[in-house]
Protein backbone atom coordinates (compact mmCIF):
# COMPACT_ATOMS: atom_id res chain seq x y z
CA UNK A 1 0.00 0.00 0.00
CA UNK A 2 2.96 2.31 0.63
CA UNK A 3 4.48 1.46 -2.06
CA UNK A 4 1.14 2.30 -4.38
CA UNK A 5 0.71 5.53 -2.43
CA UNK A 6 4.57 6.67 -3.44
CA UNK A 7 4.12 5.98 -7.08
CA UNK A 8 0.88 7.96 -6.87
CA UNK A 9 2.54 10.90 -5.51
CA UNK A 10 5.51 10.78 -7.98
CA UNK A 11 3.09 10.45 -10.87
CA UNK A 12 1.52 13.77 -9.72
CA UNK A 13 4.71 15.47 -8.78
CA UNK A 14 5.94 14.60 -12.70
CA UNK A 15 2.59 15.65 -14.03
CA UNK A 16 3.01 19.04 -12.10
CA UNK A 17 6.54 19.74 -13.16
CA UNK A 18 5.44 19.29 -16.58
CA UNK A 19 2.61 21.80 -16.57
CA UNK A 20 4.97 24.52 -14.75
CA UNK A 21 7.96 24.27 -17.76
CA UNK A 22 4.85 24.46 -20.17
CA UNK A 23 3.92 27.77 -18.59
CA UNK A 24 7.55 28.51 -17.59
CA UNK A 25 8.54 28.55 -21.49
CA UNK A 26 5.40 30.52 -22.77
CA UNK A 27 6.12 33.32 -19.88
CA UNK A 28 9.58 33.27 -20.99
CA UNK A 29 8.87 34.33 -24.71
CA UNK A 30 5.94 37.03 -23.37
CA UNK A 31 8.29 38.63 -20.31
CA UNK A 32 11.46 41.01 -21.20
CA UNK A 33 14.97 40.22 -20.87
CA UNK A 34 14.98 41.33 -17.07
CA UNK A 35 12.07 39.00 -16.48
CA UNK A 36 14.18 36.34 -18.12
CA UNK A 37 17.36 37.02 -16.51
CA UNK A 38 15.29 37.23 -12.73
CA UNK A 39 15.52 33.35 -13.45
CA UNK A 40 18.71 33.06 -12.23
CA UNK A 41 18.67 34.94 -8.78
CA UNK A 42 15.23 33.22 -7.63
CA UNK A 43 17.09 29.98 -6.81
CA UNK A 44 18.39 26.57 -8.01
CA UNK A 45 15.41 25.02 -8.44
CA UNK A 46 12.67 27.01 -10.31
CA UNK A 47 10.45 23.85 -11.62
CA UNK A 48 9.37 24.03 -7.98
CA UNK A 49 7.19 26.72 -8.22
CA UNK A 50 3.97 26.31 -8.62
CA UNK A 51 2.34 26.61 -11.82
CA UNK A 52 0.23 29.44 -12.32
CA UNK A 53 -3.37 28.52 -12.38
CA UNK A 54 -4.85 32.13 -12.97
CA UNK A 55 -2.97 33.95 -15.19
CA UNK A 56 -3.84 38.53 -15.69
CA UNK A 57 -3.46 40.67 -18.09
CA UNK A 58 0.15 42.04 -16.76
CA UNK A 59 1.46 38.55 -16.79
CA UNK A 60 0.44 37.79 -12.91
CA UNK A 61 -1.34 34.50 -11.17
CA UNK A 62 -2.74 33.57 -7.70
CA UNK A 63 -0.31 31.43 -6.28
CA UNK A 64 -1.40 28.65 -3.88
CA UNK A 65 2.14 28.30 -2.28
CA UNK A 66 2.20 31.94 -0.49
CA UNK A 67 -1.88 32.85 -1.16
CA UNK A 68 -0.79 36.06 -3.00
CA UNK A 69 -0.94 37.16 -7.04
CA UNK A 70 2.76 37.62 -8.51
CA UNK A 71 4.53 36.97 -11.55
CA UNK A 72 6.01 33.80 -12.39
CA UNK A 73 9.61 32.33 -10.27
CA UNK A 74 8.63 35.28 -7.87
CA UNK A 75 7.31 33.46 -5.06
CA UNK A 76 8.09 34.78 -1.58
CA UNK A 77 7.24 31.63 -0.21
CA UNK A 78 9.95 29.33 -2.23
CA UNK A 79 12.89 28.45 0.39
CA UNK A 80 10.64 29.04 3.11
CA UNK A 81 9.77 26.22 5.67
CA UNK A 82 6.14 25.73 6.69
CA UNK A 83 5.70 26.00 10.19
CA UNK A 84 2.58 23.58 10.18
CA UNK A 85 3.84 20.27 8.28
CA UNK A 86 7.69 21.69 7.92
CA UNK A 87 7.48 20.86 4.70
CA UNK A 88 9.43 23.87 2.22
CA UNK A 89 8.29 26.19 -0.18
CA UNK A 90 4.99 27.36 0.94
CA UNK A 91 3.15 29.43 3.65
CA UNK A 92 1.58 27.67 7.10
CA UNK A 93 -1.95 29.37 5.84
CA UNK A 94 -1.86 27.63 2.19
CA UNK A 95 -0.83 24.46 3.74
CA UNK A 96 -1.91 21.43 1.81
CA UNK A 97 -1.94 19.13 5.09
CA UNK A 98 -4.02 21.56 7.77
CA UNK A 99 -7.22 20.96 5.96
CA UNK A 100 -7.05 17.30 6.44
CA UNK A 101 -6.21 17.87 9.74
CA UNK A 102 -8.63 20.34 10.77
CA UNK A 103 -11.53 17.86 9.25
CA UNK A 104 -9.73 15.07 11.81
CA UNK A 105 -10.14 17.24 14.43
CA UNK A 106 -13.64 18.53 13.85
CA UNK A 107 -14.60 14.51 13.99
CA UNK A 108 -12.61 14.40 17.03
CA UNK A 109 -14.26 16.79 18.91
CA UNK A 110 -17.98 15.56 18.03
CA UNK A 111 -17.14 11.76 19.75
CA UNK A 112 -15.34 13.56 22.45
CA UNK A 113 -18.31 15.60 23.10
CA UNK A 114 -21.16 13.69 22.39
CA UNK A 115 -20.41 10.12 23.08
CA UNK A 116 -17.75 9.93 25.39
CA UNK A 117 -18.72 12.23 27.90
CA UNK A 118 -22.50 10.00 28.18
CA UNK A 119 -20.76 6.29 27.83
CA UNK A 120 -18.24 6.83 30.93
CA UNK A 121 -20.25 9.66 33.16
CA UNK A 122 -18.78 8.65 36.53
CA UNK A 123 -21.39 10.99 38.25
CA UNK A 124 -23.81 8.01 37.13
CA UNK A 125 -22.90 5.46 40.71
CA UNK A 126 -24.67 6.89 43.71
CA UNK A 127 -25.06 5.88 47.20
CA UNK A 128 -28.74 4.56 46.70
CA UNK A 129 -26.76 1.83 44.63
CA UNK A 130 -24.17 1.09 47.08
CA UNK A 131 -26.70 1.06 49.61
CA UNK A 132 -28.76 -1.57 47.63
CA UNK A 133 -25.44 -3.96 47.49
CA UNK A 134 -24.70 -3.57 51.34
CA UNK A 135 -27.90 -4.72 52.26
CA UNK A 136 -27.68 -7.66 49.75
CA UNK A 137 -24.40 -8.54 51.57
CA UNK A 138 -26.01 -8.52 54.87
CA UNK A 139 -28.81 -10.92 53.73
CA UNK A 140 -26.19 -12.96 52.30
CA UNK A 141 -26.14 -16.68 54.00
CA UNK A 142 -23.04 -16.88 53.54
CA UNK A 143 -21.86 -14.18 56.31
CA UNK A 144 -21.26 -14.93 59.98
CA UNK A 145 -20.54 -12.50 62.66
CA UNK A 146 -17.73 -13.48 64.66
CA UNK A 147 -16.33 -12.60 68.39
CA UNK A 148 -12.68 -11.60 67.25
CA UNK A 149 -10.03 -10.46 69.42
CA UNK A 150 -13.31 -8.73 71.60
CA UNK A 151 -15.20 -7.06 68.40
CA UNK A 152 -17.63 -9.05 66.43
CA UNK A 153 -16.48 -8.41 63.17
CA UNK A 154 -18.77 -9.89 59.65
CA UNK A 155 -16.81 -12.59 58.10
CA UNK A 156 -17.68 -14.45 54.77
CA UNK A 157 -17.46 -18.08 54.38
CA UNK A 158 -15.84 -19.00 51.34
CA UNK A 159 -14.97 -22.61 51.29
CA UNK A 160 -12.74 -21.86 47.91
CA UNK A 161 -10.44 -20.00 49.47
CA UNK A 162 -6.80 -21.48 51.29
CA UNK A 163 -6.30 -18.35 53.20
CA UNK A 164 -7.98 -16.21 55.75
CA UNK A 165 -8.09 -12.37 55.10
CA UNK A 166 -8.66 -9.50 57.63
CA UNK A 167 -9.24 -6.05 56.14
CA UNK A 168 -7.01 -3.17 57.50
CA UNK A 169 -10.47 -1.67 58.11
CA UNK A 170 -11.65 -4.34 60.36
CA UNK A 171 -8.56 -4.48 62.33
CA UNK A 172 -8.68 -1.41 63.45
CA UNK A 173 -12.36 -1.49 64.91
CA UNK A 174 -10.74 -4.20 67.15
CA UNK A 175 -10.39 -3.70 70.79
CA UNK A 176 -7.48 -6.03 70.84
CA UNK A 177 -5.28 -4.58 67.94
CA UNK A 178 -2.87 -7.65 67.14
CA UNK A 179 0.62 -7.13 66.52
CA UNK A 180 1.17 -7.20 62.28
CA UNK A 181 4.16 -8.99 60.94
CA UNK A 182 5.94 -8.06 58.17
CA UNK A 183 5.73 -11.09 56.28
CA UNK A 184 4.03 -10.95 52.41
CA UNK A 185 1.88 -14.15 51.12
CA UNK A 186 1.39 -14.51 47.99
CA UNK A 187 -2.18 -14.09 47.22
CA UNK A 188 -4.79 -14.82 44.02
CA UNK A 189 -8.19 -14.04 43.54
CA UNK A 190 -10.45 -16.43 41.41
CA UNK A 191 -9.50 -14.00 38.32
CA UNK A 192 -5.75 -14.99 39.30
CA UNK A 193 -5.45 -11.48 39.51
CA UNK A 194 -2.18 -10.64 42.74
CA UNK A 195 -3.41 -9.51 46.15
CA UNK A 196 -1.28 -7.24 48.17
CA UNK A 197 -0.82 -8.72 51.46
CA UNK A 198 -0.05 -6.09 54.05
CA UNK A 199 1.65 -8.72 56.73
CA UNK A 200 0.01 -11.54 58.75
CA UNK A 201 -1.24 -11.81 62.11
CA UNK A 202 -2.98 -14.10 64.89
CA UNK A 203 -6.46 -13.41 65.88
CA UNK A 204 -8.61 -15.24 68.36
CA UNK A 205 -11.85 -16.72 67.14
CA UNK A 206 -15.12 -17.40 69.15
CA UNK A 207 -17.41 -19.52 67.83
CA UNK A 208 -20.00 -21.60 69.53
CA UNK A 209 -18.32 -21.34 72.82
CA UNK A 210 -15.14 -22.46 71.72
CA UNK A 211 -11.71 -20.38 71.32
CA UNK A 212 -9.26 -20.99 68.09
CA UNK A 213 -6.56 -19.00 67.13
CA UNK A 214 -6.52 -18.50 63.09
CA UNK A 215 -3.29 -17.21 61.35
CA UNK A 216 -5.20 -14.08 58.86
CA UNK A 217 -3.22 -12.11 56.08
CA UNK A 218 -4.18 -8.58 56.24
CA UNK A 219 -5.13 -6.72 53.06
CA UNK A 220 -6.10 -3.39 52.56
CA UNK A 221 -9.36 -1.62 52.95
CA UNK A 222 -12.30 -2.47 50.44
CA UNK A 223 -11.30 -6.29 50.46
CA UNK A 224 -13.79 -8.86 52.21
CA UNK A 225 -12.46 -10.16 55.31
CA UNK A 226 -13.25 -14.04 54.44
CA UNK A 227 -12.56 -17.35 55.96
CA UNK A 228 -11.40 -20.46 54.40
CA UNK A 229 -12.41 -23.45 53.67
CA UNK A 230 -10.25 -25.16 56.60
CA UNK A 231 -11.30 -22.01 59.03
CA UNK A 232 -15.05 -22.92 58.20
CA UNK A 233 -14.70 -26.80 59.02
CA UNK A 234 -12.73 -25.98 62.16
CA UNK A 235 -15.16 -23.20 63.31
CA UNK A 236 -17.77 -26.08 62.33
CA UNK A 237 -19.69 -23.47 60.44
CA UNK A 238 -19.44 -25.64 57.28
CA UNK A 239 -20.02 -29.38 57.53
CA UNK A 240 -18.42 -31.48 54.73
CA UNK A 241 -21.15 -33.89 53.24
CA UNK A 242 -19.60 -37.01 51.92
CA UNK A 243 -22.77 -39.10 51.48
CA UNK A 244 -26.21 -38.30 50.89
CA UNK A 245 -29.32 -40.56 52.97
CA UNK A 246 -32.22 -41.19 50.23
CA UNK A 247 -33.67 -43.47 52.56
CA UNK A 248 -37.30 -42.31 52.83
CA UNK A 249 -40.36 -43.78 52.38
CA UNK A 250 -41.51 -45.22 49.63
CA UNK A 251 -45.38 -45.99 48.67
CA UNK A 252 -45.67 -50.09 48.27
CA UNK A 253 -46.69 -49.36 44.45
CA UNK A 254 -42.85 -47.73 43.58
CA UNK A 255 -40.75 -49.07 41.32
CA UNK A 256 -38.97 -50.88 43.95
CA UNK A 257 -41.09 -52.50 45.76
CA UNK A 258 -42.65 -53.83 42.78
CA UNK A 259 -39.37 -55.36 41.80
CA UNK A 260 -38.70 -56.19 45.13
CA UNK A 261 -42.49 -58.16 45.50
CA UNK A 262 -41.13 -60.36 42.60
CA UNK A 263 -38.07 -61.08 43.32
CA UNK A 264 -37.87 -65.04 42.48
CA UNK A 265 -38.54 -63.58 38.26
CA UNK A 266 -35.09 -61.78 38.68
CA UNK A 267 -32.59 -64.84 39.74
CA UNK A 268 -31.22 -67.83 38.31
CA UNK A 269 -31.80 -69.32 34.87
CA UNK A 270 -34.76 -69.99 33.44
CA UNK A 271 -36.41 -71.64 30.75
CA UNK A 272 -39.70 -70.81 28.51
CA UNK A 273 -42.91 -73.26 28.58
CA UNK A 274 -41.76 -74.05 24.87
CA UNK A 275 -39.78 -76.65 23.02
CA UNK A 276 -38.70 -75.76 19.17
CA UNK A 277 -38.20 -78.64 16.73
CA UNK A 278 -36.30 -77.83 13.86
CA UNK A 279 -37.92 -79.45 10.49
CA UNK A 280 -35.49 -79.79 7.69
CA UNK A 281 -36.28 -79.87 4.02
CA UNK A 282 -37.08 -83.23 2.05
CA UNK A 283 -33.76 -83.52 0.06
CA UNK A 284 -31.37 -82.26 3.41
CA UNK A 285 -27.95 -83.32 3.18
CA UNK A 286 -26.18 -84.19 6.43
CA UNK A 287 -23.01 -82.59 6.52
CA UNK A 288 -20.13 -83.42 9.04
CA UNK A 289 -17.34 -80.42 9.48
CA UNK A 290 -14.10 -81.50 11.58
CA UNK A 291 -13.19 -79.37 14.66
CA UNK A 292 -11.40 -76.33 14.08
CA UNK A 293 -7.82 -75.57 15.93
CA UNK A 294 -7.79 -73.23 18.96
CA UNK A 295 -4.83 -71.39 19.68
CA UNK A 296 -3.41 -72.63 22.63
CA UNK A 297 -3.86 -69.79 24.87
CA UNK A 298 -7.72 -70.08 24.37
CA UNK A 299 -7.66 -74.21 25.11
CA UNK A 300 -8.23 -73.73 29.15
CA UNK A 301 -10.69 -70.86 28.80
CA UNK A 302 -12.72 -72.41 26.29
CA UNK A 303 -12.93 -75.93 27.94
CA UNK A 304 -13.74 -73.45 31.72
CA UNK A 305 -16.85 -71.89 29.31
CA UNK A 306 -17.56 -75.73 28.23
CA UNK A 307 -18.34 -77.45 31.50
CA UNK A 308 -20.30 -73.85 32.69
CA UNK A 309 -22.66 -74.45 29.83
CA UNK A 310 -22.57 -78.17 30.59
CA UNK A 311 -23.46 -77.45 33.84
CA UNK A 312 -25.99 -74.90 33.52
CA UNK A 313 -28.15 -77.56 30.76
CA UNK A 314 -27.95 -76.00 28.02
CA UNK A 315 -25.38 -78.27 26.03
CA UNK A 316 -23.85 -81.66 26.52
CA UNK A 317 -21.66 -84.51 25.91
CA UNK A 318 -22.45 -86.56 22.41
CA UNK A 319 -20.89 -89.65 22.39
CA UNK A 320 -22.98 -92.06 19.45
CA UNK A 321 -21.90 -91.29 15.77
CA UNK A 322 -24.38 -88.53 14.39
CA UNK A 323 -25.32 -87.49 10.87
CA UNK A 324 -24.61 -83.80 11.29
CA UNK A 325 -22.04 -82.43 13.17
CA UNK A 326 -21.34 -78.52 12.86
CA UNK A 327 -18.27 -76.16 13.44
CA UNK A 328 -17.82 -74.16 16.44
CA UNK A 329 -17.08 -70.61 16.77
CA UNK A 330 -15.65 -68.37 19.95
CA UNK A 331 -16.96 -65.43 20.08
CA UNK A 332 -14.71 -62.11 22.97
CA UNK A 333 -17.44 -60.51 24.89
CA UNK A 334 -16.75 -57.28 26.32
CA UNK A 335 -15.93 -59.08 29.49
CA UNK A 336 -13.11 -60.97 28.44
CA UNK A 337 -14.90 -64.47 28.64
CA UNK A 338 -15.82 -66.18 25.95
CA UNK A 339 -18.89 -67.08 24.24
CA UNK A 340 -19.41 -70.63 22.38
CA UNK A 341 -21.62 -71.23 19.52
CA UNK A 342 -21.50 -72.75 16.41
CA UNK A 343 -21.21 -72.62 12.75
CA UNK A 344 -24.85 -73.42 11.11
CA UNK A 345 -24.09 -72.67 7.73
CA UNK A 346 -24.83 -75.55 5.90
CA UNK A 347 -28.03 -76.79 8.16
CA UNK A 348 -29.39 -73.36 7.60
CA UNK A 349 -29.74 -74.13 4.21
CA UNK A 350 -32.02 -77.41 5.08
CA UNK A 351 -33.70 -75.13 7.42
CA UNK A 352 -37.58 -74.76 7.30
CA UNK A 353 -38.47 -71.62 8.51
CA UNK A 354 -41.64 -70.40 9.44
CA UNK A 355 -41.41 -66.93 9.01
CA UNK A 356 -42.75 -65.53 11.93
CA UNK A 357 -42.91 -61.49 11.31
CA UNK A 358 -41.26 -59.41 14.23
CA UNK A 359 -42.15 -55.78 14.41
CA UNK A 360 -40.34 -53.34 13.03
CA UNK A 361 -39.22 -50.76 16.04
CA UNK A 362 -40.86 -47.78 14.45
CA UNK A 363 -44.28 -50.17 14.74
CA UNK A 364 -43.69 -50.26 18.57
CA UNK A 365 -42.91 -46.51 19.15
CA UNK A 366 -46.10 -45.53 17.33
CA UNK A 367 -48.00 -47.33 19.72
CA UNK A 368 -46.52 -45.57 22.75
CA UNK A 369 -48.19 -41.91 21.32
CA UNK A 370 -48.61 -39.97 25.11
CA UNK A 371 -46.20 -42.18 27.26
CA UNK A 372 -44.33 -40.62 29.41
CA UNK A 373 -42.94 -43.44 31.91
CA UNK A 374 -41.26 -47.02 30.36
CA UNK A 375 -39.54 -49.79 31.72
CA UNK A 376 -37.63 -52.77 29.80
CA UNK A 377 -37.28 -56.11 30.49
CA UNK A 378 -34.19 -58.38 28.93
CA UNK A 379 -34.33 -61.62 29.11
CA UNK A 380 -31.65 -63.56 30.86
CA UNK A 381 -29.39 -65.43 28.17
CA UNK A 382 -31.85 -65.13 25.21
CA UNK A 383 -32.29 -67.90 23.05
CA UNK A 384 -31.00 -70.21 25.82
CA UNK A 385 -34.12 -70.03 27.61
CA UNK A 386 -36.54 -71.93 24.70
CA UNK A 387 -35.93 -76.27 24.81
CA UNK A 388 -34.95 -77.74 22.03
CA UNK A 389 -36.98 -80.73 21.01
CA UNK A 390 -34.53 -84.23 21.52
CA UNK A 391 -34.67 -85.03 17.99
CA UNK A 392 -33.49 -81.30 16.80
CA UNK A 393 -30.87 -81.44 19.60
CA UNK A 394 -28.81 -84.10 17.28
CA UNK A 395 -28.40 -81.19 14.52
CA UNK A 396 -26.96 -79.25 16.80
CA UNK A 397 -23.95 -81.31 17.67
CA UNK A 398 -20.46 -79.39 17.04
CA UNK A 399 -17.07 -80.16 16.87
CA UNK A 400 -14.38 -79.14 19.72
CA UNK A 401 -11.02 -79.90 20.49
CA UNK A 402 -12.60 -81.58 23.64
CA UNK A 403 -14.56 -83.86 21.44
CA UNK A 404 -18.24 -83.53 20.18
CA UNK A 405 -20.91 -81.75 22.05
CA UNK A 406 -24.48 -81.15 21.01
CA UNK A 407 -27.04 -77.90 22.27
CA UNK A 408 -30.24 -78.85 24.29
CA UNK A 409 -31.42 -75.11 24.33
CA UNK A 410 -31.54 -72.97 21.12
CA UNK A 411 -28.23 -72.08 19.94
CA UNK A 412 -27.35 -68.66 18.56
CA UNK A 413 -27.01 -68.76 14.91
CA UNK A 414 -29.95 -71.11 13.83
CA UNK A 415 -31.22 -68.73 10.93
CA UNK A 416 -35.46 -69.21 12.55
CA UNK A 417 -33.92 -68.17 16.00
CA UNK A 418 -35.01 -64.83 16.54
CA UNK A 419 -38.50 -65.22 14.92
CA UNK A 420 -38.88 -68.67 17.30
CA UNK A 421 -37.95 -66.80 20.07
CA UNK A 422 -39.95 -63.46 19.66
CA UNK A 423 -43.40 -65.72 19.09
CA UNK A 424 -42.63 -67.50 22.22
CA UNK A 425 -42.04 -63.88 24.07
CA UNK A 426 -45.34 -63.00 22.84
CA UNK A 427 -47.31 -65.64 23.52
CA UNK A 428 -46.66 -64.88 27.39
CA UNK A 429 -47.68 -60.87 26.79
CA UNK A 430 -50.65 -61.78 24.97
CA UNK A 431 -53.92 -59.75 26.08
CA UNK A 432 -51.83 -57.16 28.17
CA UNK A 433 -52.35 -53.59 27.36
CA UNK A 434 -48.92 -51.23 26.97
CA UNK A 435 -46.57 -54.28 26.38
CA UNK A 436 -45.13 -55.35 23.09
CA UNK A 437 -42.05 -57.66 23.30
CA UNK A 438 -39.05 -57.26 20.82
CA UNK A 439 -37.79 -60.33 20.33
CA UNK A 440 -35.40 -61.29 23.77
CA UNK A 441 -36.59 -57.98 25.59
CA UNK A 442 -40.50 -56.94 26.67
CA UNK A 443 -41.32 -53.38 26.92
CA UNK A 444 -43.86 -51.42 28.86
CA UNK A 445 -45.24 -48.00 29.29
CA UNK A 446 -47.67 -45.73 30.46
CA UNK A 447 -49.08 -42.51 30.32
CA UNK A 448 -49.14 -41.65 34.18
CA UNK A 449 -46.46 -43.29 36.63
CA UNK A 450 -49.76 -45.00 38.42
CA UNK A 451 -50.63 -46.72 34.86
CA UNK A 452 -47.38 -48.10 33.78
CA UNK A 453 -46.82 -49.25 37.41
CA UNK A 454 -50.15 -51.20 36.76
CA UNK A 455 -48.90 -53.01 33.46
CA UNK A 456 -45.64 -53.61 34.96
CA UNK A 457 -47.52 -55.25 37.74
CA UNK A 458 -49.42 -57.86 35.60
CA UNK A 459 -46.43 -58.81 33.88
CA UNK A 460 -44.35 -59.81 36.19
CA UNK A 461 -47.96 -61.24 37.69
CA UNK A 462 -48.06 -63.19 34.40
CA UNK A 463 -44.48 -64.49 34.27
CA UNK A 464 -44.66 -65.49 37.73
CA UNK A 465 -47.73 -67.43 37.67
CA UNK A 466 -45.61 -69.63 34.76
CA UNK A 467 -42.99 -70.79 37.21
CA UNK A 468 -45.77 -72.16 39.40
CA UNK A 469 -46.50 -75.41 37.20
CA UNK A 470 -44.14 -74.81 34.47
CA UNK A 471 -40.08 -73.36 33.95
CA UNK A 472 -39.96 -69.54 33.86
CA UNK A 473 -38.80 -66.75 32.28
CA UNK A 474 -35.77 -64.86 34.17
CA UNK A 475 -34.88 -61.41 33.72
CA UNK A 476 -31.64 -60.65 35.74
CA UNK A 477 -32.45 -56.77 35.35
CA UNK A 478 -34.09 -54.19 34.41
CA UNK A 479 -34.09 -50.74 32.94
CA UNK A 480 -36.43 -47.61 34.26
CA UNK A 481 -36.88 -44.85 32.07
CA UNK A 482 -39.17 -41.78 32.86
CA UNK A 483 -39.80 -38.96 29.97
CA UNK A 484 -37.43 -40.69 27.61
């Protein structure tokens, strides 16, 4: 930009020269030889005049260097200095520079007097104002009058500050004045802006009939005389809460208690009043896979997962020769442990399925227009809650390093699982209002906390009564959600 403005100022300084040895040359042939000769004693440099602009009859011109009319190279201003810019060759009245300036000041003196004076009126704070924030302090919790050194002086509690502070103010209004040693701390407000400690000093404390002698850094006046967080405990003005009681009482139809009322539904491992038989297709093909190597730092976890799930029912030994005999998988769970199931790829194929439609979740949600309260119910291990029939349970044999093994629950993987499962689910909802089950979960809700307690009620009533004659569902938890 400086560089543009430079070039701009020599192109004008060229374009003026030019113009005065135009007019320079056409007064030379009108003027007589003592005009001509007067060249020579005006100076060294005559192209800086200025070029005459309004030329007379007798040869004259009004000349914007010195404001007067003269003749050509007869300025009296050339050589002079210009006591405004210092700049040469003209007068401080015809200065090129003081108009600019004088329009900068004019603008100057408008904000000056207009805005500035308004904005930042210091006359504006009165004592009605101050007033207003002293009372606000006095009402303020958060202040406690304290016997100190025989004057009760106001302190505030601030349990985020790690020093105590006595105002010079304060100190003197004691009847005891303490002796002030010349020893600085350094201090920080919460801005992290430096206090200016004026010394330290001891000061005895009364409070609630007991004595303590605090260590306070003096400040000046205008600072709050405060307390720490340490000084509060010890003063036992402020009691640290680590713990909170919720213990209260709790109507008998809460959440709680209903869970609590059915208990038995949330333990163990259960099993649905169901058995599944798997139906293959006419032209099925038994197919036999061989077991699969397990790297040798999985061999003792996956033979502790095999004798759990031995254990528990839900697979077990095969010793007879069997048609089909599937591949197993190992599946990490979050946990670390392992989970076991196996490769169905090729009976899926044989499969019949019965295609059992589950609901699509945006099906469910539309039927929950105006709840406000839900709960969810998971089943405990899924699938591994619905019998398998004893003739589907010899599909279901898979290969291990540990020899063959075959599923007596519904393994994870069959291709019909999740439809088998989700028509079993429903079967025990059916006829309740506000409950829809989603394959291995069951959801209900309510408009008012009184009507989804209700529905909750009658399911659990409902998968309760099934464990009276029957195996029953288990749900190890539950999930409460309110406004969600």
């Amino acid at each position: 930009m400086q560089a543009a403005i430079k070039i701009c100022h020599a192109s004008e300084l060229s374009q003026m020269h030019v113009r005065t040895f135009s007019e320079m040359a056409g007064a030379a042939k009108l003027s007589d030889g003592a005009a001509v000769g007067a060249v020579s004693s005006q100076g060294k440099w005559p192209w800086l005049e200025t070029a005459p602009t309004q030329r007379s009859e007798e040869g004259t011109f009004s000349c914007k260097r010195c404001g007067s009319k003269h003749k050509p190279r007869q300025c009296p201003a050339f050589g002079k200095q210009c006591s405004n810019c210092q700049d040469q060759n003209h007068f401080a009245k015809q200065c090129f520079s003081k108009g600019n300036e004088r329009k900068k000041e004019k603008s100057v003196n408008i904000v000056e007097d207009d805005d500035l004076s308004e904005t930042f009126f210091v006359g504006m704070v009165n004592c009605e104002t101050e007033q207003k924030e002293v009372n606000a302090i006095r009402e303020d919790k958060w202040i406690a009058p304290l016997m100190i050194n025989g004057t009760i002086i106001t302190m505030k509690l601030d349990t985020g500050a790690k020093a105590n502070l006595m105002s010079l103010s304060d100190i003197k209004a004691m009847k005891d004045k303490p002796q002030i040693k010349k020893r600085t701390q350094a201090l920080k407000d919460y801005n992290g802006k430096k206090i200016n400690s004026l010394g330290v000093c001891i000061l005895k404390v009364t409070s609630k009939g007991k004595v303590h002698h605090l260590l306070f850094s003096v400040v000046a006046d205008g600072l709050d005389s405060l307390l720490s967080d340490k000084a509060c405990e010890d003063l036992e003005l402020v009691k640290r809460v680590y713990c909170i009681n919720t213990t209260v009482s709790t109507p008998n139809d809460s959440i709680d208690c209903i869970v609590q009322s059915y208990a038995d539904v949330f333990k163990g491992f259960g099993v649905l009043p169901f058995t599944y038989k798997i139906q293959l297709k006419e032209n099925a093909q038994p197919v036999v896979h061989a077991a699969r190597r397990v790297p040798a730092p999985l061999r003792d976890r996956l033979k502790k997962e095999l004798d759990r799930m031995t254990m528990l029912g839900v697979i077990q030994k095969v010793e007879e020769p069997t048609d089909w005999v599937n591949s197993m998988v190992c599946l990490k769970k979050k946990s670390g442990d392992l989970r076991v199931c196996m490769d169905p790829k090729d009976l899926n194929e044989n499969i019949k399925r019965e295609h059992y439609q589950i609901p699509k979740r945006e099906e469910i949600t539309s039927e929950m227009a105006g709840a406000s309260f839900f709960t969810k119910l998971d089943a405990s291990q899924g699938f591994w809650q619905l019998k398998l029939d004893e003739s589907s349970t010899k599909y279901c044999t898979f290969n291990t390093p540990f020899g063959r093994y075959c599923f007596l629950r519904l393994p994870f993987g069959i291709i019909s699982a999740s439809e088998i499962f989700h028509r079993a689910m429903e079967h025990i909802i059916e006829g309740l209002d506000g409950v829809r089950a989603y394959v291995d979960d069951i959801i209900v809700w309510g408009s008012t906390l009184q009507e989804h307690n209700e529905r909750l009620k009658k399911v659990l009533e409902r998968i309760h009564k099934l464990s009276v004659h029957r195996p029953e569902i288990r749900l190890p938890g539950y999930d409460y959600l309110r406004n969600h």
